[in-house]
C-alpha atoms as a PDB file:
ATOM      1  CA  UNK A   1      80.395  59.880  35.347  1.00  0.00           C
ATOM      2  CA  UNK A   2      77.726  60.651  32.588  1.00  0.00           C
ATOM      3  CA  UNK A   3      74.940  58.608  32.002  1.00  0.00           C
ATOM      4  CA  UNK A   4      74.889  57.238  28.423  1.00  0.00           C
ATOM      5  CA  UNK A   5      70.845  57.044  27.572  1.00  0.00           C
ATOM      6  CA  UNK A   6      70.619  53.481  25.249  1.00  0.00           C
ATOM      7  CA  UNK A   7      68.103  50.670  24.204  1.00  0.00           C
ATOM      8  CA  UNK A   8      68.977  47.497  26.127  1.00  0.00           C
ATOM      9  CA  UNK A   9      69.261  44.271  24.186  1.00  0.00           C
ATOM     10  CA  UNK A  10      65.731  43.451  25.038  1.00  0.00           C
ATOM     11  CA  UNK A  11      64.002  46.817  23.384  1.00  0.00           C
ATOM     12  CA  UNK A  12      66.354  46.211  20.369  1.00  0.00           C
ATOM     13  CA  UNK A  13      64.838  42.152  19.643  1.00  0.00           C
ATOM     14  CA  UNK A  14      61.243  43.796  20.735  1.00  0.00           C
ATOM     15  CA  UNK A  15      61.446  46.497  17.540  1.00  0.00           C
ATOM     16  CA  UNK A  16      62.819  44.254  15.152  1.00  0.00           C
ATOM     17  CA  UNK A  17      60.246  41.710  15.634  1.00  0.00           C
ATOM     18  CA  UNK A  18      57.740  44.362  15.803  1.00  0.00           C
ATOM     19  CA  UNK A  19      59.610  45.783  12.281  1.00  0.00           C
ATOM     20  CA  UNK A  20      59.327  42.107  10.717  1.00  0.00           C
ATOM     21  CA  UNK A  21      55.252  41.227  11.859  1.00  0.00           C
ATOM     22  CA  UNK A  22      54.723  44.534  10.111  1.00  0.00           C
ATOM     23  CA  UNK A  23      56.695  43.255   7.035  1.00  0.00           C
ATOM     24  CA  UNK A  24      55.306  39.872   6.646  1.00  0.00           C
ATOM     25  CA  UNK A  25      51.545  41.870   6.575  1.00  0.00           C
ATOM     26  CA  UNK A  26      52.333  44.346   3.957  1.00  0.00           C
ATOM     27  CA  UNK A  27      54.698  42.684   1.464  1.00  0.00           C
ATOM     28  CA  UNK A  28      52.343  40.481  -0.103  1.00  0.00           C
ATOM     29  CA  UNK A  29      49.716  42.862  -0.458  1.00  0.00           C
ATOM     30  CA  UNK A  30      52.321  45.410  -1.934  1.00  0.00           C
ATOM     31  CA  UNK A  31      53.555  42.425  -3.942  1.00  0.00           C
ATOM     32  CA  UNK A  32      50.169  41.830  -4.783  1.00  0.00           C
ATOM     33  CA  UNK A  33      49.539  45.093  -6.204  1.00  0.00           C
ATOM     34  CA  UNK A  34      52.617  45.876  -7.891  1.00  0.00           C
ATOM     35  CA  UNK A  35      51.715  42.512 -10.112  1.00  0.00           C
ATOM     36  CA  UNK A  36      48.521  43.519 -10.885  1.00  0.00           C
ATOM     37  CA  UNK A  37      50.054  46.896 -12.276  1.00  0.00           C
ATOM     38  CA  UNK A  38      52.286  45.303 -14.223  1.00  0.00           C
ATOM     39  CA  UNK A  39      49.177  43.053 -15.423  1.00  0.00           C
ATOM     40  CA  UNK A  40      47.498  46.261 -15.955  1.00  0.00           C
ATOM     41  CA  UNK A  41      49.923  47.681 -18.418  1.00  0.00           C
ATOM     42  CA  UNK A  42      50.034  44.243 -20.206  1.00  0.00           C
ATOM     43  CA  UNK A  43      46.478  44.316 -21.170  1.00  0.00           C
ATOM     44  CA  UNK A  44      47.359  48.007 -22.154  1.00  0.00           C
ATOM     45  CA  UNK A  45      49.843  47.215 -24.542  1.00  0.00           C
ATOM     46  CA  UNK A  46      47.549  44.143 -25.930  1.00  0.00           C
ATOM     47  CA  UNK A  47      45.363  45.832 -26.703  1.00  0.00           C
ATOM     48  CA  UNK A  48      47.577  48.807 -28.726  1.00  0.00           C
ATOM     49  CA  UNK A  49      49.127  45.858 -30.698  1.00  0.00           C
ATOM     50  CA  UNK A  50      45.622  44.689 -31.533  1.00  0.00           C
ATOM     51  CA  UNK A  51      44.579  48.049 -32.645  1.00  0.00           C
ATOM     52  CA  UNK A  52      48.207  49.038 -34.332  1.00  0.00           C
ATOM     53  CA  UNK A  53      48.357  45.435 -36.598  1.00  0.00           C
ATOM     54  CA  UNK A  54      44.514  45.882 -37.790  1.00  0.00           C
ATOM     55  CA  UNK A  55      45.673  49.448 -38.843  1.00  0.00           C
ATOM     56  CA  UNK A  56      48.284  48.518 -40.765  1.00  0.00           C
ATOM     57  CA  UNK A  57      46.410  45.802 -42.036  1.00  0.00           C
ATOM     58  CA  UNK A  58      43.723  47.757 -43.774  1.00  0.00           C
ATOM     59  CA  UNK A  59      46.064  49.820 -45.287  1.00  0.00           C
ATOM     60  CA  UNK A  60      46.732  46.773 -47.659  1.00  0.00           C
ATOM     61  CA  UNK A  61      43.126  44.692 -47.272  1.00  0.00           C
ATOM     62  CA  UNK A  62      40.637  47.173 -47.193  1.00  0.00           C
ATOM     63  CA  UNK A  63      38.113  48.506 -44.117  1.00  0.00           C
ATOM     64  CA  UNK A  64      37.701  46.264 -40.894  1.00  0.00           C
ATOM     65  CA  UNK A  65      35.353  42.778 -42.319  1.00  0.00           C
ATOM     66  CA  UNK A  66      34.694  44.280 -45.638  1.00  0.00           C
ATOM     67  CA  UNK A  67      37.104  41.638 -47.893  1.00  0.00           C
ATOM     68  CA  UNK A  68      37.620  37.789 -47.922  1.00  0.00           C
ATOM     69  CA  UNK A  69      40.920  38.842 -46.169  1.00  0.00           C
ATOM     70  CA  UNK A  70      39.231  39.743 -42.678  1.00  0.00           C
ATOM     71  CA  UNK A  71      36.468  37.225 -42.462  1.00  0.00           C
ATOM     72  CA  UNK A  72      38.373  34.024 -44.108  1.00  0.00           C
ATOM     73  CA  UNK A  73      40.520  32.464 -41.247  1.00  0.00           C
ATOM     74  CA  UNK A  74      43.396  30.799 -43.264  1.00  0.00           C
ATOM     75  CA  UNK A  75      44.097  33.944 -45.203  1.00  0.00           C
ATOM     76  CA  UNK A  76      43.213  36.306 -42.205  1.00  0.00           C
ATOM     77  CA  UNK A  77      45.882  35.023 -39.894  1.00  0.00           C
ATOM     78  CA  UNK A  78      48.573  34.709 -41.694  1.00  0.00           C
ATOM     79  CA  UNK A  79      48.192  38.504 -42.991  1.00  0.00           C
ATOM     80  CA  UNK A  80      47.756  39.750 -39.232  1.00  0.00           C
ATOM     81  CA  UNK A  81      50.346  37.914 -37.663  1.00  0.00           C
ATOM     82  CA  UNK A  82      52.757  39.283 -40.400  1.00  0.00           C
ATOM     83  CA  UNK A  83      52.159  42.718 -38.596  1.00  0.00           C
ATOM     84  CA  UNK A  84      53.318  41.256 -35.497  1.00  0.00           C
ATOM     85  CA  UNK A  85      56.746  41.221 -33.659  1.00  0.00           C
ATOM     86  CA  UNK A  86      56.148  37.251 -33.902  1.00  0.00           C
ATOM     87  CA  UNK A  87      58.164  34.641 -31.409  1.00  0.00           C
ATOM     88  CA  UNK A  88      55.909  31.579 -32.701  1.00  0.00           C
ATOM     89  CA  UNK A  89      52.798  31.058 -34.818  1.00  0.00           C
ATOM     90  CA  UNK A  90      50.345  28.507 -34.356  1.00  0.00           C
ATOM     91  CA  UNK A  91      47.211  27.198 -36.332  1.00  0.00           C
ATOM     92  CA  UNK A  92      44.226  24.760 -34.939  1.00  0.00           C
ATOM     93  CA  UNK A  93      45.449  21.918 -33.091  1.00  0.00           C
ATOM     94  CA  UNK A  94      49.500  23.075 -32.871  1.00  0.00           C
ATOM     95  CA  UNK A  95      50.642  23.825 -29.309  1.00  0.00           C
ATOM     96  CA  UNK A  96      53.052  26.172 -27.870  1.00  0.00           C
ATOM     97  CA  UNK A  97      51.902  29.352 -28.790  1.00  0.00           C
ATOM     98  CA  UNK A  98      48.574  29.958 -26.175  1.00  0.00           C
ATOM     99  CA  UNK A  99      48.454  29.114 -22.368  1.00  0.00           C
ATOM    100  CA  UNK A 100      48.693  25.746 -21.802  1.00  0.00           C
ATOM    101  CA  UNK A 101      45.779  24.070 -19.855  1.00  0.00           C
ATOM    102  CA  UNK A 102      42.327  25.318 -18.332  1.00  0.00           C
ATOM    103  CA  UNK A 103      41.849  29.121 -17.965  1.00  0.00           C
ATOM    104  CA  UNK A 104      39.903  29.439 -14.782  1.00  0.00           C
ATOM    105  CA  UNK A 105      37.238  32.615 -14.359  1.00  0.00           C
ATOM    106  CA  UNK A 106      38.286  35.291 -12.452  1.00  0.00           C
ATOM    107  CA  UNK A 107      36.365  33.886  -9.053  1.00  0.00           C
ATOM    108  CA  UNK A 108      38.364  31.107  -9.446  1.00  0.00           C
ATOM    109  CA  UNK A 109      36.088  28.152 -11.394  1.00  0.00           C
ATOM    110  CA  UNK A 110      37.356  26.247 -14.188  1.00  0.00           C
ATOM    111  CA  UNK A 111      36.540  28.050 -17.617  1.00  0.00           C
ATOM    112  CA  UNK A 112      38.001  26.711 -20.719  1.00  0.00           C
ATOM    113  CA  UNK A 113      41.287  25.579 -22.103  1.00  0.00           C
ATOM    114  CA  UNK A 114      42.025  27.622 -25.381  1.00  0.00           C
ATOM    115  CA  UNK A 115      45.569  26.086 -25.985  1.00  0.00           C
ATOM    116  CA  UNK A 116      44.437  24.203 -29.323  1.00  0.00           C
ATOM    117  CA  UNK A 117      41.108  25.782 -30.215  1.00  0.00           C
ATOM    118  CA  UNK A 118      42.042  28.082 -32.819  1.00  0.00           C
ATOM    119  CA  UNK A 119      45.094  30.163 -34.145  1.00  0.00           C
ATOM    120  CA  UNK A 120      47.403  31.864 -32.054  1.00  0.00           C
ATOM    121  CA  UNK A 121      50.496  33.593 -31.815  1.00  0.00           C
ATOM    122  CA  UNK A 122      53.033  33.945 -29.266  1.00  0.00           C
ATOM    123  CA  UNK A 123      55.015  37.596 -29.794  1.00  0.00           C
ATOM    124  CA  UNK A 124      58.358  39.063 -28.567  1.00  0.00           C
ATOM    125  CA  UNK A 125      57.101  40.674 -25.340  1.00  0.00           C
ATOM    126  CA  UNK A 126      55.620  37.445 -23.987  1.00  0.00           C
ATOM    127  CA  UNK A 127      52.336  38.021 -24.790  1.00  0.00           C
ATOM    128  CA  UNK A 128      49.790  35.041 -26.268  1.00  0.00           C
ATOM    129  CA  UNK A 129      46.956  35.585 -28.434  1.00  0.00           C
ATOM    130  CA  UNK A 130      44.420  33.554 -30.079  1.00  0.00           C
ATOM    131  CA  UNK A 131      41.825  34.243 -32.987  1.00  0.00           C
ATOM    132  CA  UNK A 132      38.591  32.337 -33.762  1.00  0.00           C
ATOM    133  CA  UNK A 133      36.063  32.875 -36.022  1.00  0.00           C
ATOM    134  CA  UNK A 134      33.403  32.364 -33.250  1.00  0.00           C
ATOM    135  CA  UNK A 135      31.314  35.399 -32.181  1.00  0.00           C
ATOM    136  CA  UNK A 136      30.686  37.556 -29.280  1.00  0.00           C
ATOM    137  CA  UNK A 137      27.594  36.916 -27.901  1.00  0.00           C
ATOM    138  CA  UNK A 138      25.750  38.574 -24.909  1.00  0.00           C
ATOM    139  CA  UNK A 139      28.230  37.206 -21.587  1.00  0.00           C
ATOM    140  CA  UNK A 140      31.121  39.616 -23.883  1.00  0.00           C
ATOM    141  CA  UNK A 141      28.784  42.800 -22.834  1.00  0.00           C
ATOM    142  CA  UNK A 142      29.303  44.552 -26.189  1.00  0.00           C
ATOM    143  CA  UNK A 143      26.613  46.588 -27.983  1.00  0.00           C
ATOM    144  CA  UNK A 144      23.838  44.905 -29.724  1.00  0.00           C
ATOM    145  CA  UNK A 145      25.211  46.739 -32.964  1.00  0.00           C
ATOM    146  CA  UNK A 146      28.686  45.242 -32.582  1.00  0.00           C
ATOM    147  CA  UNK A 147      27.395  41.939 -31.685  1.00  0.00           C
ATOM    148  CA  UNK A 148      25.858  42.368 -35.186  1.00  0.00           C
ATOM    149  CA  UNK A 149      28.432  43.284 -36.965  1.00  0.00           C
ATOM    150  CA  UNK A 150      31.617  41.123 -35.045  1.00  0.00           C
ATOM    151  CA  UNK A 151      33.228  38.082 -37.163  1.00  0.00           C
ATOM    152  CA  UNK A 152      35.309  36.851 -34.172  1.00  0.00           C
ATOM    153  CA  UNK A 153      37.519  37.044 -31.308  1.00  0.00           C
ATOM    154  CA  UNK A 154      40.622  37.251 -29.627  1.00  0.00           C
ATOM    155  CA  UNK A 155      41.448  35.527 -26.430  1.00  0.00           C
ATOM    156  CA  UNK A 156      44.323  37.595 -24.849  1.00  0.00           C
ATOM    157  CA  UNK A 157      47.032  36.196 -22.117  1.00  0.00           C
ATOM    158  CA  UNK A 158      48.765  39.313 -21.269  1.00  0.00           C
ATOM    159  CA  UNK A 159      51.693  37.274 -19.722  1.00  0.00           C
ATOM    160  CA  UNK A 160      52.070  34.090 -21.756  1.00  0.00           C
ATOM    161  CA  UNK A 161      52.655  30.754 -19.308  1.00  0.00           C
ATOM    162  CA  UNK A 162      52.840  33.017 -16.011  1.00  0.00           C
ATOM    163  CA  UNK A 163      50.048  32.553 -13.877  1.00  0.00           C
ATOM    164  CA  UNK A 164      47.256  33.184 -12.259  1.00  0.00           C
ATOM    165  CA  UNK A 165      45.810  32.530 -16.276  1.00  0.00           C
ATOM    166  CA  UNK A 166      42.386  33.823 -15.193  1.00  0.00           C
ATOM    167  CA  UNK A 167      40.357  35.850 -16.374  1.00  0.00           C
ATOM    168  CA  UNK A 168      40.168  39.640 -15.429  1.00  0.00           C
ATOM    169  CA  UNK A 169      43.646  39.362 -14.673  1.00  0.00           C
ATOM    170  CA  UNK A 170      45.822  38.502 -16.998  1.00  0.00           C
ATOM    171  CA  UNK A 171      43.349  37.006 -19.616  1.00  0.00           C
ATOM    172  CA  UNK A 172      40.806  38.711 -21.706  1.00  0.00           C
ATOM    173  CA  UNK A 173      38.582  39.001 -24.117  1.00  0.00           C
ATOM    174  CA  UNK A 174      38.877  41.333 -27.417  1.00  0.00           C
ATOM    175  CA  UNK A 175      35.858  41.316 -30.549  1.00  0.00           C
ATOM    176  CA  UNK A 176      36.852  42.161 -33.806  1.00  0.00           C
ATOM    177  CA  UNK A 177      33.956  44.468 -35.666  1.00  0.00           C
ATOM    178  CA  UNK A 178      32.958  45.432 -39.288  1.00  0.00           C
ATOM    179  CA  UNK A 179      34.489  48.704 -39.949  1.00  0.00           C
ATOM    180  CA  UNK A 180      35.349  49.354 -36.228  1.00  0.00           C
ATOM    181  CA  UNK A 181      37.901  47.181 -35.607  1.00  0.00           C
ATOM    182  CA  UNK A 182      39.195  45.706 -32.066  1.00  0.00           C
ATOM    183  CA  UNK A 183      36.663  45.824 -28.932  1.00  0.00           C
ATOM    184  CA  UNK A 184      37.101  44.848 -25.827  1.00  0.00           C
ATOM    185  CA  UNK A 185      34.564  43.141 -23.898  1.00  0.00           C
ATOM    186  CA  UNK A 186      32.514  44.729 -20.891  1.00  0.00           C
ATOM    187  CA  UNK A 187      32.631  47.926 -23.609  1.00  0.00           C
ATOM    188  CA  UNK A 188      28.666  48.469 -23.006  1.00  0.00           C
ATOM    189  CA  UNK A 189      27.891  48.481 -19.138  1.00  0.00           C
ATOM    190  CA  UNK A 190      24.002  47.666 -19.726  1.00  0.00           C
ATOM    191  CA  UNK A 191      24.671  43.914 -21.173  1.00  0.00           C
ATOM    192  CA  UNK A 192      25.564  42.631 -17.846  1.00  0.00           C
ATOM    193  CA  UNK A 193      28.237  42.397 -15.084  1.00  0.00           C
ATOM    194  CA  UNK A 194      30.415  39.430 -14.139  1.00  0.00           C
ATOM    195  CA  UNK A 195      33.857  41.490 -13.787  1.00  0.00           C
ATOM    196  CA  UNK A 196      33.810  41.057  -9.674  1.00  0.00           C
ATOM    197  CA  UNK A 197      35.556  38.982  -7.794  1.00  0.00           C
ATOM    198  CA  UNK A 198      32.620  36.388  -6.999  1.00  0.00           C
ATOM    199  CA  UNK A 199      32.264  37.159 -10.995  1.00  0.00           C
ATOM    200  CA  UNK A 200      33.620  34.929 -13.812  1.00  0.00           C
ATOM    201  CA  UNK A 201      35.511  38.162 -14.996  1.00  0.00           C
ATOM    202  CA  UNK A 202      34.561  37.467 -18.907  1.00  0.00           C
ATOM    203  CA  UNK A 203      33.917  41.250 -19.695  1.00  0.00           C
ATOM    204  CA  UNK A 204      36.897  42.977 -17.502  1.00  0.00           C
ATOM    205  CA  UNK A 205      38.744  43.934 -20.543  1.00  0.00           C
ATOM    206  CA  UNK A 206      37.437  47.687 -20.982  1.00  0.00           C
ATOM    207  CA  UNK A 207      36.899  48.067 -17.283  1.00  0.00           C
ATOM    208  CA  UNK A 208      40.702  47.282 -16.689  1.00  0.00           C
ATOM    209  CA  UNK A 209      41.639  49.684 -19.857  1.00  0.00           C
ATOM    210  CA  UNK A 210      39.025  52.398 -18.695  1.00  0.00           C
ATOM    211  CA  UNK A 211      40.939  52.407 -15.169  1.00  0.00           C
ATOM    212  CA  UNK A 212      44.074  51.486 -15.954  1.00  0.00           C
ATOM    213  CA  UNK A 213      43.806  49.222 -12.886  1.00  0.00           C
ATOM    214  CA  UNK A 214      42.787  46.049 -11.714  1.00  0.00           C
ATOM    215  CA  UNK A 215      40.578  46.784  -8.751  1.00  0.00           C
ATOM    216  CA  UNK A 216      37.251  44.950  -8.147  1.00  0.00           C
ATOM    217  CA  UNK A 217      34.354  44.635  -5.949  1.00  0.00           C
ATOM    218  CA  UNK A 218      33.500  41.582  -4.039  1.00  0.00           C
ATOM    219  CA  UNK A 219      29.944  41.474  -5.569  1.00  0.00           C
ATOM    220  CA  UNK A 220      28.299  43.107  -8.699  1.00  0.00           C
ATOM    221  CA  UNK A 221      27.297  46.764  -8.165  1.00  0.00           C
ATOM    222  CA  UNK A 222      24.205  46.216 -10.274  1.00  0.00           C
ATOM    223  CA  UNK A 223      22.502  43.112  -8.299  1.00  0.00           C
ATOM    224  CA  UNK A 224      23.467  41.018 -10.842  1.00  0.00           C
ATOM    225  CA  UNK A 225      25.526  37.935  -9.642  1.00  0.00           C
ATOM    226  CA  UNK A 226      24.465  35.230 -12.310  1.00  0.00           C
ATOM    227  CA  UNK A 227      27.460  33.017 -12.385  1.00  0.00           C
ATOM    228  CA  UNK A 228      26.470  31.359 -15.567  1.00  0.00           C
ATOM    229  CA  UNK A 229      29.266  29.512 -16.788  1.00  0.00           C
ATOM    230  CA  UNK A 230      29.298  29.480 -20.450  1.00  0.00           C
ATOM    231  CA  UNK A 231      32.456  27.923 -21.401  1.00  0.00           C
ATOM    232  CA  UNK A 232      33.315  29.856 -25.110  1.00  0.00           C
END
């Protein structure tokens, strides 16, 4: 008779619990990544909206903070959110339209909760926005020149409600400028570093658009690892 060459019962229950040890390792981290593409690609489309609406909005109001229309709030925000695929708009003190409770920096401390603070918009893709008339200041990391010349900024939650809601992940930070228009924060490298992951993550924004990626290092590559928390 010929001998049939087979796996006994025993080798079979070995490989599949082999196969599923190997599984439970590498899905989350694949899971893991594939959300912080997706993530990735949020902050990329923020960001063109951004750009797109305060295009189309100096067609009709004139250069970037040059008329009443850009640097006074009520009549701002109602012009920019009309360039918007809108779902809800919200003005100081409405909810519903930003993240609901405490953003929390991107190593994981409590930050800020921006629900109420100023006006925001929820729009068609899921994405939250919302616009005060506060400036950037140094912990943004934009140039001295734009911190000059900026009249506010947008707080960004690329994925509405869905969490983590931290920063450098799927919230960020966005100037507007005088005659430049949107920028994101962490555009000039020598004002500082806090985008790592012992970092609070405040000036990820360009890094993330720059790489297309959200990839970090544990520490600061400069040395720098003040963990001021300046809740604004």
């Amino acid at each position: 008779m010929k001998k049939i060459n087979a796996f006994s019962l025993a080798e079979i229950v070995v490989t599949l619990m082999i196969i599923g040890v190997i599984s439970a390792m590498t899905l989350p981290s694949l899971r893991d990544t594939a959300e912080k593409k997706e993530l990735a690609a949020g902050l990329q489309k923020a960001y063109s909206t951004l750009n797109q609406a305060v295009t189309r909005m100096e067609l009709e109001n004139g250069p970037v903070g040059k008329t009443r229309y850009w640097t006074v709030a009520t009549e701002f925000w109602p012009l920019f959110t009309k360039e918007l695929n809108t779902m809800k708009v919200c003005n100081p003190g409405q909810k519903g339209c930003f993240t609901t409770g405490t953003i929390k920096a991107l190593n994981g401390n409590d930050w800020a909760n921006y629900e109420t603070q100023g006006y925001s918009v929820r729009t068609a893709d899921g994405i939250s926005y919302t616009y005060t008339t506060s400036l950037c200041t140094q912990e943004k990391a934009i140039s001295d020149e734009d911190m000059k010349n900026n009249f506010g900024r947008f707080v960004v939650d690329v994925n509405g409600e869905k969490g983590p809601n931290k920063f450098g992940e799927d919230v960020y930070f966005f100037c507007i400028v005088k005659e430049k228009g949107i920028v994101p924060a962490g555009s000039d490298t020598t004002k500082g570093d806090d985008c790592y992951r012992k970092g609070n993550g405040i000036s990820c924004a360009a890094k993330v658009l720059k790489a297309g990626k959200i990839d970090y290092l544990l520490e600061s590559a400069t040395g720098n690892t003040d963990d001021k928390n300046k809740k604004n």
